[in-house]
Protein backbone atom coordinates (compact mmCIF):
# COMPACT_ATOMS: atom_id res chain seq x y z
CA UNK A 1 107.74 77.04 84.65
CA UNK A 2 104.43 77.84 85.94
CA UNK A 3 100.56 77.20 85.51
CA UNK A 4 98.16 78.60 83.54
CA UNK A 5 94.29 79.16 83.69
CA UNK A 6 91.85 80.34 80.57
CA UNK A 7 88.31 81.08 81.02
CA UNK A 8 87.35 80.84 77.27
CA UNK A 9 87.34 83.37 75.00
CA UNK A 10 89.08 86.50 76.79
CA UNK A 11 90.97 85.73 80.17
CA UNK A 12 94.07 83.92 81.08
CA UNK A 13 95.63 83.67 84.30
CA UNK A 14 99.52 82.41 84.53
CA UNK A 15 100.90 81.86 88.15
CA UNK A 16 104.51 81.66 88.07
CA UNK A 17 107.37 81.49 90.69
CA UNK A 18 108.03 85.23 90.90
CA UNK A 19 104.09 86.42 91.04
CA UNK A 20 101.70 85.86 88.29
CA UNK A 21 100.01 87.90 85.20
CA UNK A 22 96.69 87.99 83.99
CA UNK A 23 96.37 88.44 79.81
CA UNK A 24 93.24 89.49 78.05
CA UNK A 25 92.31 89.43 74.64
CA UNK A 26 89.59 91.50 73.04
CA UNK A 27 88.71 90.52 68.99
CA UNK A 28 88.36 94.30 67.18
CA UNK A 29 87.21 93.13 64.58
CA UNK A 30 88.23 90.18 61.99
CA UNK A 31 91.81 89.83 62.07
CA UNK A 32 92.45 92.37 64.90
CA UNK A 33 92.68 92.07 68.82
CA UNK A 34 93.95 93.90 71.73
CA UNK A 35 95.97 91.58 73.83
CA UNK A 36 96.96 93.33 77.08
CA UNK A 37 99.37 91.58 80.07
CA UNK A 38 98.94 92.49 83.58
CA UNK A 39 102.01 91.59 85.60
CA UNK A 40 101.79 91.38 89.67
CA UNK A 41 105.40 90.43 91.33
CA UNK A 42 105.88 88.76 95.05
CA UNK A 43 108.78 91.07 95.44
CA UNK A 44 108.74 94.62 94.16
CA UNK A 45 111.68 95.80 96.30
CA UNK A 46 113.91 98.13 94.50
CA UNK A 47 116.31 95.06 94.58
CA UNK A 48 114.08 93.06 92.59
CA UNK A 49 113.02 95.90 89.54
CA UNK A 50 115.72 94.88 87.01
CA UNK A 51 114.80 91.04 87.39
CA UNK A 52 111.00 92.03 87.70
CA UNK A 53 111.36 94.04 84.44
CA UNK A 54 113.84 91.29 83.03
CA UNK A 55 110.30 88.64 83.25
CA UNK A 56 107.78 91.37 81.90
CA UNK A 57 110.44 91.58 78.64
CA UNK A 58 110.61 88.05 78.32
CA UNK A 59 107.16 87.90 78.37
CA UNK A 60 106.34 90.21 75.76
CA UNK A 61 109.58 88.94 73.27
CA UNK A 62 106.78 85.29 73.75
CA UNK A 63 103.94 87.01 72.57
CA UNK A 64 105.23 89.10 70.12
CA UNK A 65 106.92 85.63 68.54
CA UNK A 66 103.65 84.20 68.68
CA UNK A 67 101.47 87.34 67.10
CA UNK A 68 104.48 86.80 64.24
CA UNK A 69 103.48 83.12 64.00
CA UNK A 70 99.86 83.59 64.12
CA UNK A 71 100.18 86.32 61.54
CA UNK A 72 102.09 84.17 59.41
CA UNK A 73 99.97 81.27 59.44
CA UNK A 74 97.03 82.92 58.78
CA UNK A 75 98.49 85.21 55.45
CA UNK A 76 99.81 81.86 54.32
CA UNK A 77 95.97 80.41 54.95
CA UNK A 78 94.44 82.98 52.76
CA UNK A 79 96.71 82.92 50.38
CA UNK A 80 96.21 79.33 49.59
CA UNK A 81 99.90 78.73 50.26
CA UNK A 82 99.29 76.33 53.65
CA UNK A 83 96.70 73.86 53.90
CA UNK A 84 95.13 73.09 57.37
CA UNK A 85 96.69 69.90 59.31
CA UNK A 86 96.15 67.47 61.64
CA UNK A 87 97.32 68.88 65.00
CA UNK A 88 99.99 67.12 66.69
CA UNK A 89 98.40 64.89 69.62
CA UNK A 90 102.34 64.66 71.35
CA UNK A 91 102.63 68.41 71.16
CA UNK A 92 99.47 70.40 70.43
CA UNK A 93 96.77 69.95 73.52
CA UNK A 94 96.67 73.62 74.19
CA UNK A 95 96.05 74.25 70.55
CA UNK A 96 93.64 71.60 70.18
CA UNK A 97 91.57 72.75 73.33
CA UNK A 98 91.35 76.44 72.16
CA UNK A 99 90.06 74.71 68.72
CA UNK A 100 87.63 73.03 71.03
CA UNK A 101 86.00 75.72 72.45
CA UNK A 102 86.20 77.91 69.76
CA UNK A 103 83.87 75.07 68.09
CA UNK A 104 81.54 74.96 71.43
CA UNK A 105 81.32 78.96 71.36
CA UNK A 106 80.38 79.30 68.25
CA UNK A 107 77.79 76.34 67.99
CA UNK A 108 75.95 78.07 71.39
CA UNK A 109 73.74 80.57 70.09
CA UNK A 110 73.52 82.71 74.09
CA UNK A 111 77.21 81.22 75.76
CA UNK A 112 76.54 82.33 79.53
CA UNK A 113 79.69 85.14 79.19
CA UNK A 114 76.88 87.18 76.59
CA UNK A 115 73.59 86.38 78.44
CA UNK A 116 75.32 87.59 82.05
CA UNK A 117 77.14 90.66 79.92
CA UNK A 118 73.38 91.38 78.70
């Protein structure tokens, strides 16, 4: 359970029950990115650690599942094994959004992120 926020391409803010984390990803290059998790609890009493450490595992077991499924996707891509398909309109918005402003990004020649950075 919870809500989550993305300010296309880098920054995503999830707000859950327990506190909230902030993610960022930063490309390296083609096929490589840094992907780091910032974690901020309501209760960080000594009574809360184990559960606090508990989310901050589950957390990273989901993105380490998904980095597996990414990778996996995209090997089978370039290896001609998987074709690209339709996206799923019952199950896929967040994918299909991304997809969307990927497509927006990269048709802008100055997005406002890189003209405010420069």
């Amino acid at each position: 359970r919870g809500v989550y926020f993305y300010r296309f391409p880098f920054l995503m803010l999830n707000l859950y029950d327990w506190g909230s984390s902030i993610a960022t990803l930063e490309p390296l290059g083609a096929g490589r990115l840094r992907h780091i998790n910032w974690y901020f609890f309501t209760d960080v009493s000594p009574e809360k650690a184990a559960e606090n450490r508990q989310s901050i595992e589950w957390s990273a077991q989901i993105v380490s599942e998904d980095l597996d499924i990414i990778t996996g996707v995209q090997r089978n891509l370039n290896a001609g094994i998987y074709q690209r398909g339709p996206l799923s309109p019952k199950h896929e918005h967040a994918v299909h959004a991304f997809q969307d402003m990927v497509r927006r990004g990269m048709a802008d020649p100055a997005p406002a992120h890189r003209a405010a950075a420069e």
